[in-house]
N, C-alpha and C. Protein backbone atom coordinates (compact mmCIF):
# COMPACT_ATOMS: atom_id res chain seq x y z
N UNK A 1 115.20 81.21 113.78
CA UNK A 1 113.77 81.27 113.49
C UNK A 1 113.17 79.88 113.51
N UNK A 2 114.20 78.82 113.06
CA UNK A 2 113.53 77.27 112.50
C UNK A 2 113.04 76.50 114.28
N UNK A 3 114.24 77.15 115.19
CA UNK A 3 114.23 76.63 116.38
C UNK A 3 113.19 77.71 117.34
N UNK A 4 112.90 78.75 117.08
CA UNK A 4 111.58 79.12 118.20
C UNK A 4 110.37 78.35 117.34
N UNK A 5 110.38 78.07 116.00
CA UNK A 5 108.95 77.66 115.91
C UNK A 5 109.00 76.38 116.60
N UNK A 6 109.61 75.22 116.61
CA UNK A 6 109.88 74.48 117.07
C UNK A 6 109.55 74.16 118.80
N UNK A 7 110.26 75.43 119.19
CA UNK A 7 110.29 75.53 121.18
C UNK A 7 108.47 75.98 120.80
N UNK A 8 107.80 76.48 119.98
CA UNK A 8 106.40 77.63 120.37
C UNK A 8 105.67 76.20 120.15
N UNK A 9 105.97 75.41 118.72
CA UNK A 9 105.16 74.19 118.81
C UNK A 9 105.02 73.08 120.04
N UNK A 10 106.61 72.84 120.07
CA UNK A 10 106.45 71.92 121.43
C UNK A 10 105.68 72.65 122.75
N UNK A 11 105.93 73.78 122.87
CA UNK A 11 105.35 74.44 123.87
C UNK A 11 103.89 74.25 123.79
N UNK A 12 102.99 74.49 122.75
CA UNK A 12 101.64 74.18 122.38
C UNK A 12 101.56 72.96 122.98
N UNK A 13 102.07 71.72 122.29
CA UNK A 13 101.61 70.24 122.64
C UNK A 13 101.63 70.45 123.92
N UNK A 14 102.64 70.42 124.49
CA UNK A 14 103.07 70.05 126.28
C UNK A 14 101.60 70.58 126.97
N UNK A 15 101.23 72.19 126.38
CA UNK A 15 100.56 72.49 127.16
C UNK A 15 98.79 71.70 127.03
N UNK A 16 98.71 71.27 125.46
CA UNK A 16 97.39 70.80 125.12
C UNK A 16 97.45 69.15 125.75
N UNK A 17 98.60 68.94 126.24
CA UNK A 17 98.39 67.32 126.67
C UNK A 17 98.12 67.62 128.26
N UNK A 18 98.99 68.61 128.71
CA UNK A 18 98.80 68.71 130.08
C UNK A 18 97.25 69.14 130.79
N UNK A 19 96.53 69.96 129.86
CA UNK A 19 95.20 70.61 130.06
C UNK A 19 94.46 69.22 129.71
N UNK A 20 95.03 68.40 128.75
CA UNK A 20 94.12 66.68 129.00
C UNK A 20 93.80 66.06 130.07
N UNK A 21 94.91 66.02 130.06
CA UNK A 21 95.40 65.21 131.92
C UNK A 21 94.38 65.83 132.95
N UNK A 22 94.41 67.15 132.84
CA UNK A 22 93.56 68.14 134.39
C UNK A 22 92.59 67.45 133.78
N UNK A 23 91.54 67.31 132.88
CA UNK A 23 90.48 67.57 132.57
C UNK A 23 90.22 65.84 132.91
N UNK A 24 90.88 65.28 132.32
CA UNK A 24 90.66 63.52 132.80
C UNK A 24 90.79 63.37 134.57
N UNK A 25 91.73 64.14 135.46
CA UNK A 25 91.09 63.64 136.64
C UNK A 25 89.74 64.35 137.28
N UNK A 26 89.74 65.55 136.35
CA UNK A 26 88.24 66.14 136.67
C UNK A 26 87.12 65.41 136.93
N UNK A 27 87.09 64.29 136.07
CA UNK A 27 86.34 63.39 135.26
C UNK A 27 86.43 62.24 136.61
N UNK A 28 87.11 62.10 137.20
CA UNK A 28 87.28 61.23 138.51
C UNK A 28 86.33 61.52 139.64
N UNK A 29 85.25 60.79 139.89
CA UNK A 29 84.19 60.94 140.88
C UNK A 29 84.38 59.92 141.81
N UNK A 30 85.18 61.02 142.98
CA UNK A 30 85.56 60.31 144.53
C UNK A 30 84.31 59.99 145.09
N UNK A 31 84.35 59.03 145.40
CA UNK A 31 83.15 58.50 146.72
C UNK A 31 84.36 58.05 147.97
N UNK A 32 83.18 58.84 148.92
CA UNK A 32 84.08 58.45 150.40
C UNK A 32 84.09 57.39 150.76
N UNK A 33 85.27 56.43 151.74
CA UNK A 33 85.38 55.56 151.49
C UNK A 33 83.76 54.86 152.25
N UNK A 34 83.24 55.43 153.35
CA UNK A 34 81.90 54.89 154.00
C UNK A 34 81.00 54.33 152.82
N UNK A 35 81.07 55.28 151.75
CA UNK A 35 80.18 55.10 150.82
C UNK A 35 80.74 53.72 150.17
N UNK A 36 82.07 53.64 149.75
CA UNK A 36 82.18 52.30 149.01
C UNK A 36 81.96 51.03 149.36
N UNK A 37 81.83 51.22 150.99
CA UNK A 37 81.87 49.96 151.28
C UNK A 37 80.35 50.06 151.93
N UNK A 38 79.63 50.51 152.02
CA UNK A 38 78.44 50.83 152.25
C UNK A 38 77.25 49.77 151.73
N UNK A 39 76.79 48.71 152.34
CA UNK A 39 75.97 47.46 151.52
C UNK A 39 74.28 47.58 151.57
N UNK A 40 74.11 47.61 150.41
CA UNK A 40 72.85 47.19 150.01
C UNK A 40 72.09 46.59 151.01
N UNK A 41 70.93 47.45 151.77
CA UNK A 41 70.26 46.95 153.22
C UNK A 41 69.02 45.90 152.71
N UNK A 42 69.02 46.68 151.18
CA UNK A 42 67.38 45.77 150.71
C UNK A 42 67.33 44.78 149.92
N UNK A 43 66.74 43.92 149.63
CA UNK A 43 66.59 42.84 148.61
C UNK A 43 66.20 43.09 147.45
N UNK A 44 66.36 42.22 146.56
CA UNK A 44 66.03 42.71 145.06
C UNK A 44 64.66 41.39 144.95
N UNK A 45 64.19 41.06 145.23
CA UNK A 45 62.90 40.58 144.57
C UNK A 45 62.03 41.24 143.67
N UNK A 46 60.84 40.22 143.19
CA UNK A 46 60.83 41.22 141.47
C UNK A 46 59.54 42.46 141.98
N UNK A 47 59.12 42.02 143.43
CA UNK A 47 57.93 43.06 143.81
C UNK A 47 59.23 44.60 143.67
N UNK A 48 59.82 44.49 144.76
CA UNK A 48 61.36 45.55 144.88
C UNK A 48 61.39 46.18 143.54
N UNK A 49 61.87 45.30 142.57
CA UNK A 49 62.55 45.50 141.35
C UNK A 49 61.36 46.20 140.69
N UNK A 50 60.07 46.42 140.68
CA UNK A 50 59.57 46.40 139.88
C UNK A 50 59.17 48.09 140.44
N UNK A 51 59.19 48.39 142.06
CA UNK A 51 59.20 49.70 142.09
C UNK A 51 60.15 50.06 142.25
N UNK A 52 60.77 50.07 142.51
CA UNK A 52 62.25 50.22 142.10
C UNK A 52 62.28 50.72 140.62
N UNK A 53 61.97 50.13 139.49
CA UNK A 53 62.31 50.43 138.17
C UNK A 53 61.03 52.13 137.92
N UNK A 54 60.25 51.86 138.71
CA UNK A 54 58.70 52.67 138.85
C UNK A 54 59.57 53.90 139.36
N UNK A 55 60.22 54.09 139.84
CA UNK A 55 60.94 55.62 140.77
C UNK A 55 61.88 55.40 139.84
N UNK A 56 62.91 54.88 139.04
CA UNK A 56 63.55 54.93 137.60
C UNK A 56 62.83 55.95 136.61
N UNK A 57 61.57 55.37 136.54
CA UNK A 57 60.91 56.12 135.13
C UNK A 57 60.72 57.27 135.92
N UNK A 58 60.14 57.78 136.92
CA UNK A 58 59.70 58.77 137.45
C UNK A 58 61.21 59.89 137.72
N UNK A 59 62.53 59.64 138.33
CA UNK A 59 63.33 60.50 138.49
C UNK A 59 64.15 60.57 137.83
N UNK A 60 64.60 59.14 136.71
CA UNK A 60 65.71 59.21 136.27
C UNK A 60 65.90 58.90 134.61
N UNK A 61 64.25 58.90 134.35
CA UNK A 61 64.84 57.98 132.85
C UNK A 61 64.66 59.14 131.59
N UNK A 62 64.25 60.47 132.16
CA UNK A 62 64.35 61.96 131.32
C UNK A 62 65.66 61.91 131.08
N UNK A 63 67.04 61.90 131.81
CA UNK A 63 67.73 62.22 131.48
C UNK A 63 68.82 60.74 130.84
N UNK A 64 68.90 59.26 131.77
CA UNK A 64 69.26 58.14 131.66
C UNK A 64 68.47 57.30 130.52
N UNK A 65 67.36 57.67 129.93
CA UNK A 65 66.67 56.88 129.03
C UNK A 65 65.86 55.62 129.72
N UNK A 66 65.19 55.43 128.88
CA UNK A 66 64.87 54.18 129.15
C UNK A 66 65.51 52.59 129.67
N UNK A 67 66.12 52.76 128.89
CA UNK A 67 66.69 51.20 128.93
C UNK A 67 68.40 51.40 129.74
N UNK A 68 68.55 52.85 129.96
CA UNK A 68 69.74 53.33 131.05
C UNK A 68 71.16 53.54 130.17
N UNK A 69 70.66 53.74 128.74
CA UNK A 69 71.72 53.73 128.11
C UNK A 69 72.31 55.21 127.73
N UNK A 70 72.37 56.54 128.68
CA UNK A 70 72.15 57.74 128.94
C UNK A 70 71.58 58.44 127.38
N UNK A 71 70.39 57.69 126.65
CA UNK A 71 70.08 58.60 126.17
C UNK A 71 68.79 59.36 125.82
N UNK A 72 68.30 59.43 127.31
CA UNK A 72 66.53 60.21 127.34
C UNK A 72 66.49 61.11 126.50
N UNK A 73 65.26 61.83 126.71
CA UNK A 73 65.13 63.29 125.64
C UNK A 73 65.65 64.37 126.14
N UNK A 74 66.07 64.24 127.69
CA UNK A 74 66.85 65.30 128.29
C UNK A 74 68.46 65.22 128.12
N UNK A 75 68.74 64.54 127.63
CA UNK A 75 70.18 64.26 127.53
C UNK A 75 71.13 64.93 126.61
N UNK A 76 70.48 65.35 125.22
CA UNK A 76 71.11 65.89 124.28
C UNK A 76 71.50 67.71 125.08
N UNK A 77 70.51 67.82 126.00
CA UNK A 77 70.97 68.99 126.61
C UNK A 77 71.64 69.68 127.99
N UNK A 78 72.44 68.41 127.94
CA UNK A 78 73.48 68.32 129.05
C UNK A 78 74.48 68.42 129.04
N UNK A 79 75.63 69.38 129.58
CA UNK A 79 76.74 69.51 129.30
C UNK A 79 77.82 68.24 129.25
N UNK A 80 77.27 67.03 130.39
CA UNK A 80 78.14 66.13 130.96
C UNK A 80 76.87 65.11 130.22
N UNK A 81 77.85 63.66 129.81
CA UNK A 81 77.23 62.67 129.41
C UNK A 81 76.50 61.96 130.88
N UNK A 82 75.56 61.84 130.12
CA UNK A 82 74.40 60.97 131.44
C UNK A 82 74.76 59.43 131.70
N UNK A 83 75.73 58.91 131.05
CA UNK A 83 76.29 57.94 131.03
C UNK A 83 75.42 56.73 130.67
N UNK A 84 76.15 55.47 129.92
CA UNK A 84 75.39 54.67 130.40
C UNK A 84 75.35 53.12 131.45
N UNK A 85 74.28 52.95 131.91
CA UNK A 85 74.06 51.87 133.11
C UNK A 85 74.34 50.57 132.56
N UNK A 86 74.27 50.21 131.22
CA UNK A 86 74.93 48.88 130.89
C UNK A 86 76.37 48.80 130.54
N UNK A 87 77.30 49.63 130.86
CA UNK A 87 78.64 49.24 130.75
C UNK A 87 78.99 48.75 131.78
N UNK A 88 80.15 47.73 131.89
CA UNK A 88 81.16 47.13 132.80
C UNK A 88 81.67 48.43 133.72
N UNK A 89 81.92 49.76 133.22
CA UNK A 89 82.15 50.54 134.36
C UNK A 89 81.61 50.84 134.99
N UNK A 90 80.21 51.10 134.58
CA UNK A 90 79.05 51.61 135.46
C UNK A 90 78.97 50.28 136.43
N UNK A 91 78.61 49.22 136.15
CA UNK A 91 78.14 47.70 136.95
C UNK A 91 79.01 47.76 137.81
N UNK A 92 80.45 48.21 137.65
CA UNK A 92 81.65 47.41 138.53
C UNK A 92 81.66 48.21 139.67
N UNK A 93 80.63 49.59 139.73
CA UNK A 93 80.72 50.42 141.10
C UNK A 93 80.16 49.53 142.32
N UNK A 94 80.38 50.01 143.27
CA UNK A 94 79.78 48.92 144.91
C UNK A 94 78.05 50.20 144.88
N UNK A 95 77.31 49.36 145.16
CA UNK A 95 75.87 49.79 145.47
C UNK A 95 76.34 51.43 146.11
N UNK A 96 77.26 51.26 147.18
CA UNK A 96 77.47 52.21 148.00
C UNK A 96 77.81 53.40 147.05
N UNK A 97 78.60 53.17 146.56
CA UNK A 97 79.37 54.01 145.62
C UNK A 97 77.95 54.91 144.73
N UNK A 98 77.51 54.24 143.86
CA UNK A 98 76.19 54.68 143.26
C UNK A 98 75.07 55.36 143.93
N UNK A 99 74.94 54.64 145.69
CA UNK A 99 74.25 55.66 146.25
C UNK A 99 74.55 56.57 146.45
N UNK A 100 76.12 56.70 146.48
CA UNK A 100 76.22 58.39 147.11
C UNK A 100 76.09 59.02 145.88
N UNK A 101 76.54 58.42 144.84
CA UNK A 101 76.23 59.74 143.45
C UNK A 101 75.41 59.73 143.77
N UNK A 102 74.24 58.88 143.55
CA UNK A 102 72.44 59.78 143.13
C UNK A 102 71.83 60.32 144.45
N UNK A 103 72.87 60.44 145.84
CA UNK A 103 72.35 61.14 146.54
C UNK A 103 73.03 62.74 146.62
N UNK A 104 74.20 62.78 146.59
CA UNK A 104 74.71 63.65 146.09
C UNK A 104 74.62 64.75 144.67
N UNK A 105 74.93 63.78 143.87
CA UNK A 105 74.69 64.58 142.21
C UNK A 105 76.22 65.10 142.22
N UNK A 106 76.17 65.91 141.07
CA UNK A 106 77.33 66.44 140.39
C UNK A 106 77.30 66.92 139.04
N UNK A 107 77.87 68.28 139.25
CA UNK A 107 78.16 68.58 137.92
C UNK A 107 76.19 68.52 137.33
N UNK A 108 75.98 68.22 135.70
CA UNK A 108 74.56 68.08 135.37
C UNK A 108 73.76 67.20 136.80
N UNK A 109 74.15 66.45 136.87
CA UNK A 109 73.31 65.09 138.00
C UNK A 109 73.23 65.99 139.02
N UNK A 110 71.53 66.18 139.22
CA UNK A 110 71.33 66.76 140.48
C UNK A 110 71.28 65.79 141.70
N UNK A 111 71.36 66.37 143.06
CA UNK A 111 71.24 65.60 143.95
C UNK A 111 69.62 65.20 144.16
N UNK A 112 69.56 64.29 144.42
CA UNK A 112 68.32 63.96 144.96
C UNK A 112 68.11 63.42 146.20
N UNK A 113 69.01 64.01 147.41
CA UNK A 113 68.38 64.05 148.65
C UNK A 113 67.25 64.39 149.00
N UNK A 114 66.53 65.39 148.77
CA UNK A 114 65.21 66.01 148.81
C UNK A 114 64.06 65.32 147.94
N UNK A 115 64.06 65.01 146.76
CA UNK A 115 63.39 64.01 145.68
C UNK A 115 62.76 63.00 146.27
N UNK A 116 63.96 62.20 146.60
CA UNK A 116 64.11 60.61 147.10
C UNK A 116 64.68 61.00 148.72
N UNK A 117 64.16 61.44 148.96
CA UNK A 117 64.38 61.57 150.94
C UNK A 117 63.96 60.55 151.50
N UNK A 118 63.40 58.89 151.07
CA UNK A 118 63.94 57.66 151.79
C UNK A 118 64.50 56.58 150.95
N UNK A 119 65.87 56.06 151.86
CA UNK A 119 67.33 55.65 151.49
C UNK A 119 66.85 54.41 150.70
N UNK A 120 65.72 53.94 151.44
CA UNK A 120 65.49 52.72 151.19
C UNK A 120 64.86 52.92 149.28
N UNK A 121 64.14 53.64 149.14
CA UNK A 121 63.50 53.98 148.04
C UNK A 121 64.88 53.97 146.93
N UNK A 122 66.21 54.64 147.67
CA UNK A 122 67.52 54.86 146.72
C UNK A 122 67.79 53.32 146.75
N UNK A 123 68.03 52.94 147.81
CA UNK A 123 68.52 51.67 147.18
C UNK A 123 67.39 50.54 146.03
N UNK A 124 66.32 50.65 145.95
CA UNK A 124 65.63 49.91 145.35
C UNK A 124 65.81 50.48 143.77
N UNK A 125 66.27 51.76 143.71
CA UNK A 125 66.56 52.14 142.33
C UNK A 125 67.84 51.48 142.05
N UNK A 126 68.68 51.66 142.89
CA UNK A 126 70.00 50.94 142.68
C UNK A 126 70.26 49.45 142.52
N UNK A 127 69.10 48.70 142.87
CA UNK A 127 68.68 47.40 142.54
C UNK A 127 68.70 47.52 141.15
N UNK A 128 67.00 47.76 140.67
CA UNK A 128 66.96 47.93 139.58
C UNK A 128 68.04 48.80 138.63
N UNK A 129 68.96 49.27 138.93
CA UNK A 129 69.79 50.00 137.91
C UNK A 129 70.99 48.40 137.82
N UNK A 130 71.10 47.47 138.65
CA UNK A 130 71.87 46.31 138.34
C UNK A 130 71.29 45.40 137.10
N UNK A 131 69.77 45.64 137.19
CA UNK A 131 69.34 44.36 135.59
C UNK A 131 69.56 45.02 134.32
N UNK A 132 70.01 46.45 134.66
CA UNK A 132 70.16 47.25 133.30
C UNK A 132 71.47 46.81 132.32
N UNK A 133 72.22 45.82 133.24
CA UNK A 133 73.49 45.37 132.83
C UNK A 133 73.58 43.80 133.04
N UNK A 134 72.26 43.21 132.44
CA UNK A 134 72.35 42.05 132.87
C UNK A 134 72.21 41.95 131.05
């Protein structure tokens, strides 16, 4: 009896660590490699930056907040954290990488191909989403 509770417990853990694991590479958002290496066509000057931050408030800061720290007024009602734009993980993505999320989406993050249907307009958000981590 002392040894099935034993095999039923270990059996529990194994299985509650292993359903961790799935769920952490879930959590892994592939960008193709075109996308990673994919460079920033536009400049960041502060005219840029400043619409740039202007299509921020307008598509993204309901759910990213203000200041990009994922916590707008839309955020508390999202299954997936909206993340936020001033961490070292967020900063350390390549421009490319970030464009394809916010052209793509995932999961809560809708795509906004249709929204933002010119690239150039994405990258000027993606400008401005770099001073959010300055």
């Amino acid at each position: 009896m002392k040894n099935s509770i034993f095999v039923l417990a270990g059996s529990i853990i194994l299985f509650m660590v292993s359903m961790s694991f799935i769920v952490d590479i879930q959590d892994i958002w592939e960008v193709p490699e075109k996308y990673v290496n994919m460079e920033n066509p536009t400049s960041s000057d502060k005219e840029s930056l400043k619409y740039g931050k202007s299509l921020y408030s307008k598509h993204c800061k309901s759910c990213h907040g203000k200041e990009g720290l994922g916590d707008g007024p839309k955020a508390a009602q999202l299954d997936t954290p909206s993340g936020d734009f001033t961490e070292e993980d967020f900063q350390s993505q390549s421009d490319g990488a970030l464009f394809y999320k916010a052209r793509e989406g995932r999961d809560d993050m809708p795509t906004f191909k249709k929204k933002i249907a010119d690239d150039e307009d994405m990258w000027l958000i993606i400008n401005y989403l770099r001073t959010l981590g300055e």
